[in-house]
Protein backbone atom coordinates (compact mmCIF):
# COMPACT_ATOMS: atom_id res chain seq x y z
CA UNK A 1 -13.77 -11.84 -23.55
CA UNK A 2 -14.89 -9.83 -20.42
CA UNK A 3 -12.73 -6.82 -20.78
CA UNK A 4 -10.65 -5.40 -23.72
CA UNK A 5 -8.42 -2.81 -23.97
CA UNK A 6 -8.31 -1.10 -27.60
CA UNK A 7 -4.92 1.12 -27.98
CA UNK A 8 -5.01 2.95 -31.14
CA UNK A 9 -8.39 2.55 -31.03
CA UNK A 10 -9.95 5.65 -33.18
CA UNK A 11 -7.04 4.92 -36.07
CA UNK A 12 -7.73 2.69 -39.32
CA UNK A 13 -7.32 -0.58 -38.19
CA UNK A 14 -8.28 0.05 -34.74
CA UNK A 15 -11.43 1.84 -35.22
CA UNK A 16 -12.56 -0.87 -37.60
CA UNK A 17 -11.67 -3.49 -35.00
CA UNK A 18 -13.38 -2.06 -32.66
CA UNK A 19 -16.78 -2.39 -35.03
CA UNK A 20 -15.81 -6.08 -35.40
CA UNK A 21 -15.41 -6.94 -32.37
CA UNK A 22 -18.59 -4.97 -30.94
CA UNK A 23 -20.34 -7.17 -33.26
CA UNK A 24 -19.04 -10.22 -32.68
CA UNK A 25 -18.51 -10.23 -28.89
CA UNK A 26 -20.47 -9.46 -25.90
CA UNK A 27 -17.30 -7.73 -24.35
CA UNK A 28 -17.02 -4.49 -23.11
CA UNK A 29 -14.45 -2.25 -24.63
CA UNK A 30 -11.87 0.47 -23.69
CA UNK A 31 -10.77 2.53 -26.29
CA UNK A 32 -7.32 4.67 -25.53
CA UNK A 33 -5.90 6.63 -28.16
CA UNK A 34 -4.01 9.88 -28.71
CA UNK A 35 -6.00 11.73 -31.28
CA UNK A 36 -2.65 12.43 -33.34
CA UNK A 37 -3.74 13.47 -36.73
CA UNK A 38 -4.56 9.76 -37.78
CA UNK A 39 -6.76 8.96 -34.59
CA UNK A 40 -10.14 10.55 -35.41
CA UNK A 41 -13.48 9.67 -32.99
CA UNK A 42 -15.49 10.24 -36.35
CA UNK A 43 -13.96 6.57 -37.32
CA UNK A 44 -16.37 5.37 -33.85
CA UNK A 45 -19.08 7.65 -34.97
CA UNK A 46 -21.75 4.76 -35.96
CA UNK A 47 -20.85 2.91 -32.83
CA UNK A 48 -20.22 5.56 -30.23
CA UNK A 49 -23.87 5.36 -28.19
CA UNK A 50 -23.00 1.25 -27.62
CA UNK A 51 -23.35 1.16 -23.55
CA UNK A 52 -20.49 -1.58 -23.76
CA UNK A 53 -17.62 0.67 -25.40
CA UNK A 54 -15.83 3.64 -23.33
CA UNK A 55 -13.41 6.04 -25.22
CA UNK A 56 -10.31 7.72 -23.28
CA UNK A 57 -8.02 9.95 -25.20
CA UNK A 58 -4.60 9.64 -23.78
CA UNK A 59 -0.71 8.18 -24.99
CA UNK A 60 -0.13 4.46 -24.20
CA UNK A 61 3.43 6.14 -23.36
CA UNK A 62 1.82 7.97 -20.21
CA UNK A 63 2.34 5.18 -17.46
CA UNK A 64 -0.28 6.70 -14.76
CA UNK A 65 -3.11 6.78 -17.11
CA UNK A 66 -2.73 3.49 -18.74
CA UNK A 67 -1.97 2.48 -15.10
CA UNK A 68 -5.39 3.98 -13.85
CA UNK A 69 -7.22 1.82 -16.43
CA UNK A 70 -5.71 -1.46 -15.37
CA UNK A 71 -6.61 -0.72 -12.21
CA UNK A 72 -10.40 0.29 -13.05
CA UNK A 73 -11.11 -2.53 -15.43
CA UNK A 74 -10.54 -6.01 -15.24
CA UNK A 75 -9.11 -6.23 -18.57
CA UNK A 76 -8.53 -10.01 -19.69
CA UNK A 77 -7.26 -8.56 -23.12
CA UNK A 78 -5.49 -6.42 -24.55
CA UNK A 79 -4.99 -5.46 -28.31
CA UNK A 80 -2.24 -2.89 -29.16
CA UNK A 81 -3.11 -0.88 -32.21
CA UNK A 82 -1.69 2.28 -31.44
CA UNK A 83 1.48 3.26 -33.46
CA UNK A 84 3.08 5.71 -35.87
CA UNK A 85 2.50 3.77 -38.91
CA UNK A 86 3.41 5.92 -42.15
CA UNK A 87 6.94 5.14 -43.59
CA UNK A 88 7.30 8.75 -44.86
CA UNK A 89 6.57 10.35 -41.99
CA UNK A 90 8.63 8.33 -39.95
CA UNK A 91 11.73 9.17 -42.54
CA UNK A 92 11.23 13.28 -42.15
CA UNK A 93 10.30 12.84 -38.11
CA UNK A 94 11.60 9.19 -37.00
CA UNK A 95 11.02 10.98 -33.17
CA UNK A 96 7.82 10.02 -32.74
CA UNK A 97 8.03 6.40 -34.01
CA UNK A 98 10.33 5.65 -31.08
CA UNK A 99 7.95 7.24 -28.24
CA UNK A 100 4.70 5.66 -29.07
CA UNK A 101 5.55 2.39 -31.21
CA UNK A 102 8.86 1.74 -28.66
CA UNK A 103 8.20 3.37 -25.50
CA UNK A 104 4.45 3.25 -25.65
CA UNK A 105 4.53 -0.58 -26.38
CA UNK A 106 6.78 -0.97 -22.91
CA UNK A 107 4.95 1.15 -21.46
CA UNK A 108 1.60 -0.85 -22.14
CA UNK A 109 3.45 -4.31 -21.34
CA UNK A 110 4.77 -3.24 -17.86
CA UNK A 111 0.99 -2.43 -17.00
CA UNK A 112 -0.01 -5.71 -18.06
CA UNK A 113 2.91 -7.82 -16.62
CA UNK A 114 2.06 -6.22 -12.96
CA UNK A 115 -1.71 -6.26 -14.10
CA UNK A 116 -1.61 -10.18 -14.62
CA UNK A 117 0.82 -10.84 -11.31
CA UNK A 118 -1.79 -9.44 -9.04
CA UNK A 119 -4.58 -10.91 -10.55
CA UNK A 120 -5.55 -14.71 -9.32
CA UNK A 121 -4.67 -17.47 -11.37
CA UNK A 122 -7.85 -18.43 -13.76
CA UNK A 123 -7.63 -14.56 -14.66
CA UNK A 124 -3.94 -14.94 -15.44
CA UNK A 125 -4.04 -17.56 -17.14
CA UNK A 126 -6.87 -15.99 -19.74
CA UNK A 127 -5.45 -13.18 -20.30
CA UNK A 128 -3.84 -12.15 -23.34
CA UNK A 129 -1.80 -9.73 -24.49
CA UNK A 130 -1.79 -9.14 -28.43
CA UNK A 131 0.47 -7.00 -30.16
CA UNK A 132 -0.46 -6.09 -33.87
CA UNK A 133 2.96 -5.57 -35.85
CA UNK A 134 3.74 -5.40 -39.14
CA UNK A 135 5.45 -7.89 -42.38
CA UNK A 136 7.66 -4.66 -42.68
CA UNK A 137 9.90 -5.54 -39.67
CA UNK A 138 11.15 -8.74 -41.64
CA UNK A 139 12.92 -5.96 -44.96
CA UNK A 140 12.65 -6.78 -48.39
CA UNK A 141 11.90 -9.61 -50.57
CA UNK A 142 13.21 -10.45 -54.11
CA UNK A 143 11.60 -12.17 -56.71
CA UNK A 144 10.68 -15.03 -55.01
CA UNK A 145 9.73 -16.83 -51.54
CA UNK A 146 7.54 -15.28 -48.79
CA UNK A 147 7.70 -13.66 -45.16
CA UNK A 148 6.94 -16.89 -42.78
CA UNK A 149 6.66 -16.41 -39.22
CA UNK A 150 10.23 -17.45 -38.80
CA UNK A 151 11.95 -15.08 -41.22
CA UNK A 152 14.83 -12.97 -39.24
CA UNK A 153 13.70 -9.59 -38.89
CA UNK A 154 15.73 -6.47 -40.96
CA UNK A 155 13.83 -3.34 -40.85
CA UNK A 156 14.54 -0.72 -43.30
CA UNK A 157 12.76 2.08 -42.75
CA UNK A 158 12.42 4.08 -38.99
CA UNK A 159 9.31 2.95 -38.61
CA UNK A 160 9.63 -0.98 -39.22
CA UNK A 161 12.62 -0.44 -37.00
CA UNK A 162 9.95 0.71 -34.16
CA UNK A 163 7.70 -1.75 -34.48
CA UNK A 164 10.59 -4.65 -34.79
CA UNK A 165 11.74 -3.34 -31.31
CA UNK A 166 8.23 -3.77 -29.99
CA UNK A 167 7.95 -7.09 -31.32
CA UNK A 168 11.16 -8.01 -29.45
CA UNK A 169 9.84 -6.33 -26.38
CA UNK A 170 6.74 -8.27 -26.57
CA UNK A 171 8.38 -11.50 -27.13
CA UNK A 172 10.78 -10.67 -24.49
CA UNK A 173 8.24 -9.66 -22.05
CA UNK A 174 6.35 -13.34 -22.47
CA UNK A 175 10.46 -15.62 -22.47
CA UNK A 176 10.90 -13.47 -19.60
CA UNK A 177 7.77 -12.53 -17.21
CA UNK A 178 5.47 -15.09 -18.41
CA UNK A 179 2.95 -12.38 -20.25
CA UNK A 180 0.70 -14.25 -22.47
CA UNK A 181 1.26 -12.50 -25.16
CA UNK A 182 0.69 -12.83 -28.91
CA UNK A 183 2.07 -10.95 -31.69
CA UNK A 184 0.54 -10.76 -35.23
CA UNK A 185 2.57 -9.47 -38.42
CA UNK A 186 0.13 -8.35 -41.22
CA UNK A 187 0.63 -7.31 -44.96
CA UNK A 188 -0.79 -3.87 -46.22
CA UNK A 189 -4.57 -2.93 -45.02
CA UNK A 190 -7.23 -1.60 -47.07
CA UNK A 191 -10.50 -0.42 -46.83
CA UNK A 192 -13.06 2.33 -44.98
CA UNK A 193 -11.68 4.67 -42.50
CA UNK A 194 -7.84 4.86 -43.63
CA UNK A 195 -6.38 8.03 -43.43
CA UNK A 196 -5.41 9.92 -46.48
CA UNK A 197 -2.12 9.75 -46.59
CA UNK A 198 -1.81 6.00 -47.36
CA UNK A 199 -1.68 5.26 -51.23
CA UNK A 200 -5.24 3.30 -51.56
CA UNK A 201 -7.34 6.82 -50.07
CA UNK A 202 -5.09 8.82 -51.32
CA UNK A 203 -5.44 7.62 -54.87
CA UNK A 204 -9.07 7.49 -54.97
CA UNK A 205 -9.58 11.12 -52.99
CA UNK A 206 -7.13 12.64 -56.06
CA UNK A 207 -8.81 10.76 -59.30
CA UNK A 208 -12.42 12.33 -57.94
CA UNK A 209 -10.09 15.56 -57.97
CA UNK A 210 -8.21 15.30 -61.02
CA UNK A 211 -4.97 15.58 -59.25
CA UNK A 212 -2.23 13.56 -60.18
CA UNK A 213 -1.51 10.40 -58.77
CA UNK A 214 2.16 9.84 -57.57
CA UNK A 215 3.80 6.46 -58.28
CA UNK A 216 7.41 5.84 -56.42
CA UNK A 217 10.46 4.80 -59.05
CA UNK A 218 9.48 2.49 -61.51
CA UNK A 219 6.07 1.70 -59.78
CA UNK A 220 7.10 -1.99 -59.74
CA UNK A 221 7.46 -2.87 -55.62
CA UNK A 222 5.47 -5.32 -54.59
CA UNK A 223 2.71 -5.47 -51.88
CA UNK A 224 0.42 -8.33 -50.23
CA UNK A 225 -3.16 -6.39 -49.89
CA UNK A 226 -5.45 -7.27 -47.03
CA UNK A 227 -8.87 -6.06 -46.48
CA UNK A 228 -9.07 -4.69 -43.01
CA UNK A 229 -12.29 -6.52 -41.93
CA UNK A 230 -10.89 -10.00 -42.73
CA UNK A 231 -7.67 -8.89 -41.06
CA UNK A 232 -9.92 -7.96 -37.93
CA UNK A 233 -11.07 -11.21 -38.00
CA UNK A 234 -7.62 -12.51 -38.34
CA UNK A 235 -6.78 -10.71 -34.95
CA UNK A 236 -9.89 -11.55 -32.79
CA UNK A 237 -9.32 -15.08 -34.04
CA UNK A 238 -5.65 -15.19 -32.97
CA UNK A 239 -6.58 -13.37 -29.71
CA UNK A 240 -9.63 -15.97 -29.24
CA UNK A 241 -7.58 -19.49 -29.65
CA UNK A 242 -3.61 -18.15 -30.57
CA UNK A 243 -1.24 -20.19 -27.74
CA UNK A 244 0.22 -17.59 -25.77
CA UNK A 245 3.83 -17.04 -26.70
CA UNK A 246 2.67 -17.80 -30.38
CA UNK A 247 3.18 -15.67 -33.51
CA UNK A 248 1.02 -15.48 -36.78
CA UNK A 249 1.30 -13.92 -39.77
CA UNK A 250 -1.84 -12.53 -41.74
CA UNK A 251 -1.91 -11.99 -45.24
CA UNK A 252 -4.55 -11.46 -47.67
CA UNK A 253 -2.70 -13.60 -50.74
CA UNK A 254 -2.76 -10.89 -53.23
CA UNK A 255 0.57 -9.33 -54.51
CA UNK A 256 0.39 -6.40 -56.58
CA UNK A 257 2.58 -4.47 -57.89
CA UNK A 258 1.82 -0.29 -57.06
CA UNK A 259 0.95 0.46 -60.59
CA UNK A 260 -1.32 -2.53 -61.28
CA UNK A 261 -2.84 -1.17 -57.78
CA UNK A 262 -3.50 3.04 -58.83
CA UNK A 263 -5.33 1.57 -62.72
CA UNK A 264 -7.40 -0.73 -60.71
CA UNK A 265 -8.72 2.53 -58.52
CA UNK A 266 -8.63 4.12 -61.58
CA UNK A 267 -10.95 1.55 -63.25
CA UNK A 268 -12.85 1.36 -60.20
CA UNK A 269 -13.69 4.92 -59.52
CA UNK A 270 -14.55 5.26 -63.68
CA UNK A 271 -17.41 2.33 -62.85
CA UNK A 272 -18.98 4.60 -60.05
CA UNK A 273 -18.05 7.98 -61.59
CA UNK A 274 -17.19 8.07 -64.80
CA UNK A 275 -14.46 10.26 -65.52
CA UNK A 276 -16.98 12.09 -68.66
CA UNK A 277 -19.03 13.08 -66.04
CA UNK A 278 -16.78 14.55 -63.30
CA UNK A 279 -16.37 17.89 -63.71
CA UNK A 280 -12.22 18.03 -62.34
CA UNK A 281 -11.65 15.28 -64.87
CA UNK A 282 -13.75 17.78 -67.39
CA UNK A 283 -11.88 20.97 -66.47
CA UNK A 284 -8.25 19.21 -66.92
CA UNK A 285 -9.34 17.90 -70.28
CA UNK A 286 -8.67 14.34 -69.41
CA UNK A 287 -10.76 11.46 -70.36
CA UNK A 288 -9.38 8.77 -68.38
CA UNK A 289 -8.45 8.37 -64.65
CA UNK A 290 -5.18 6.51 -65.54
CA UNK A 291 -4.09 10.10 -67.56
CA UNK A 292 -3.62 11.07 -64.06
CA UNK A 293 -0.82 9.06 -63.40
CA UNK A 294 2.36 10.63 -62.73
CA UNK A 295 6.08 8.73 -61.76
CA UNK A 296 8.42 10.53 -58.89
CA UNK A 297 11.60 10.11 -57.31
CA UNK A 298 11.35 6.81 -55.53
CA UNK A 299 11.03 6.61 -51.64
CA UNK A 300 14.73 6.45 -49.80
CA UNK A 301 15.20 2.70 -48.74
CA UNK A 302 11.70 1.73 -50.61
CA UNK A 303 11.99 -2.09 -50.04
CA UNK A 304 10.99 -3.79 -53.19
CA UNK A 305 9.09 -6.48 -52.49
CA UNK A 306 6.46 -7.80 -48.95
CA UNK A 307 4.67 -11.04 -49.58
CA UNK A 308 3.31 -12.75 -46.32
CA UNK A 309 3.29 -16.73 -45.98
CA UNK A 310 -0.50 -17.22 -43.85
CA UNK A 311 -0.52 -20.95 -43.78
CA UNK A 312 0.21 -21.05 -39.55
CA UNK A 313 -2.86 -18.85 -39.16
CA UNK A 314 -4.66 -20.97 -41.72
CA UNK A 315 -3.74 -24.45 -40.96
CA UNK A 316 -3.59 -24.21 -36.89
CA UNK A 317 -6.59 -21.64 -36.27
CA UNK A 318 -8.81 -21.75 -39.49
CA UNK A 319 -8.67 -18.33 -40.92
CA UNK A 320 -8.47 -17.26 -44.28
CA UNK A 321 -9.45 -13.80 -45.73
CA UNK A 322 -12.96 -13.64 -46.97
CA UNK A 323 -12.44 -11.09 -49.69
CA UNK A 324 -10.58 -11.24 -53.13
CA UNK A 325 -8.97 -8.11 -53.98
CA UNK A 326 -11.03 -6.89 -56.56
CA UNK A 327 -14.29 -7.05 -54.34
CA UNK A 328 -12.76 -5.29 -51.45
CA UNK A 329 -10.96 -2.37 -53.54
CA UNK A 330 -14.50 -2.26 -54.86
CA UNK A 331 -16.25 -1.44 -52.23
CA UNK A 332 -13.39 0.69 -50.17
CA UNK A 333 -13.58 3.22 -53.92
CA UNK A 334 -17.46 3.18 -52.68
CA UNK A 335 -17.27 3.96 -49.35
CA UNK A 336 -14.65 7.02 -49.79
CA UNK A 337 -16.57 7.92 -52.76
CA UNK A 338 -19.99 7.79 -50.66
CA UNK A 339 -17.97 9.34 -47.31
CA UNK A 340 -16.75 12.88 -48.79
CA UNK A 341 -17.65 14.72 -45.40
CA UNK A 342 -15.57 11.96 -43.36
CA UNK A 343 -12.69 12.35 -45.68
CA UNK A 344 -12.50 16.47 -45.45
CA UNK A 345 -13.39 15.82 -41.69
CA UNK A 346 -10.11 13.91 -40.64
CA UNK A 347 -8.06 16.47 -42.70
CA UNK A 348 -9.59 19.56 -40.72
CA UNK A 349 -6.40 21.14 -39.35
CA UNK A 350 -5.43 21.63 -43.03
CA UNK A 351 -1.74 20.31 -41.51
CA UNK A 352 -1.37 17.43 -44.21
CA UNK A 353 -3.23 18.52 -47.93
CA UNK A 354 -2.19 14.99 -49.74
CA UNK A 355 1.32 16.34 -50.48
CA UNK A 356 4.19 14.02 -50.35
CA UNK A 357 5.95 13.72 -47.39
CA UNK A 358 9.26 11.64 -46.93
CA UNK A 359 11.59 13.64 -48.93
CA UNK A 360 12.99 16.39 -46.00
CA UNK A 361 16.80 16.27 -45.66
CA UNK A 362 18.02 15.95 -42.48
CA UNK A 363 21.20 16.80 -41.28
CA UNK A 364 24.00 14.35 -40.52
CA UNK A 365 24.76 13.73 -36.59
């Protein structure tokens, strides 16, 4: 790769993609993001002095700028991380999820369909266009079977719905223009650099506090946990040698159920502080990290079950995830427990404390 363009660049997945890739490949990089309250340019702090990476803080929705850098760069990439991703937030303010994950995605694909007409053929023809959705767009599983690339999509929340629609605006944009594009649909992501409002930080951040942990309903649903490095690798490795037109699902084979996932932190966080020895855990009187468990009302439309089928990705471009689950939850409890100042850093504004969110009552229309 010559060129790439990072959207969404300075959030979880991005930022960490953005260290992957700067490691693996001699590309230069453009990194575009919005700076809402989950796009933070501490996540590029270790990386932000490389002479090959450029940062721009703008909305893929704004169609001069994102214009202006197809026209600056010769981009012969383009990976689209930037999205409204939390399900709760996009239940109390679904606004949002339409004009960057909906609007922002066509926004970014018009760009690139008159970016790759202009451009002569060998450049065309390399270029790639990869859009980095989510297993939520294909709704709930029961007991049994798995999402495979060819399951019919049925969103449930306001946010899967977004990113479905950008998924059929990708695909649409490739059937129709030509755009070699690429979409990948991943299970949950774990690991450094996730803001605190997901349940992995958030669980670890509130054990170190003795605050209680909130579990949804019956704490049963079931989630397929990926690592976020060996999802990176995933991508670049889809974006590398994926067909264009192609889809792929990437999961990290490892279904847990919520509950099973807040007494592993719990267990994980006693090995590198023990709860005897932290003073919140002292002042509460508690002895044990999984004390701090508490059960609330469960989220509306909480689908029960995700559980992603990787075989395309594994059998057609040789990728499989490189970490279990118990050695990456180990060393994300590590990291947040070794990166304190990052944590209180990203939360600066004070506008989001590690309450719920997802419970406002909106009116009926």
């Amino acid at each position: 790769m010559a060129g790439m363009l990072v959207t969404g660049g300075a959030g979880f997945i991005g930022a960490n993609f953005v260290r992957y890739v700067l490691a693996q490949d001699p590309c230069d990089v453009v990194v575009l993001d919005k700076l809402t309250y989950a796009g933070n340019r501490e996540s590029l702090a270790d990386v932000a002095d490389d002479k090959r990476l450029r940062f721009v803080e703008g909305d893929i929705a704004d169609a001069e700028l994102v214009g202006r850098l197809f026209a600056e760069h010769r981009f012969d990439a383009v990976v689209n991380f930037a999205a409204e991703s939390h399900v709760d937030r996009s239940i109390d303010s679904p606004r949002p999820f339409v004009d960057t994950n909906i609007v922002g995605a066509f926004v970014l694909l018009d760009a690139a369909r008159a970016h790759v007409a202009q451009a002569p053929a060998t450049e065309a023809q390399g270029f790639r266009f990869l859009h980095v959705s989510t297993d939520e767009v294909y709704g709930s599983l029961g007991d049994d079977g798995l999402f495979t690339e060819e399951t019919p999509y049925a969103p449930n929340s306001p946010y899967a719905a977004s990113k479905a629609s950008a998924d059929h605006l990708v695909r649409a944009y490739h059937k129709t223009y030509g755009l070699p594009a690429l979409i990948t649909n991943c299970s949950n992501n774990y690991g450094p650099y996730q803001y605190p409002e997901k349940l992995i930080p958030l669980m670890i951040l509130n054990t170190t506090e003795a605050k209680p942990l909130p579990i949804y309903g019956d704490g049963l649903n079931v989630r397929d946990w990926l690592y976020v490095e060996d999802h990176c690798g995933g991508i670049l490795k889809v974006l590398r040698d994926g067909p264009a037109g192609r889809g792929f699902n990437i999961g990290g084979n490892a279904e847990k159920t919520n509950v099973e996932v807040v007494d592993a932190i719990c267990d994980a966080v006693e090995q590198h502080l023990p709860a005897a020895s932290n003073p919140a855990m002292q002042a509460a009187s508690l002895t044990n990290y999984r004390e701090l468990k508490t059960y609330v009302e469960d989220r509306k439309g909480h689908d029960r079950r995700y559980a992603i089928d990787a075989r395309r990705i594994r059998e057609e471009l040789g990728w499989k995830p490189r970490h279990g689950f118990e050695v990456g939850l180990t060393t994300t409890v590590r990291w947040y427990l070794d990166n304190r100042d990052w944590c209180e850093a990203v939360q600066h504004s004070g506008a989001y404390r590690r309450e719920r969110l997802g419970t406002k009552e909106r009116p009926a229309q």
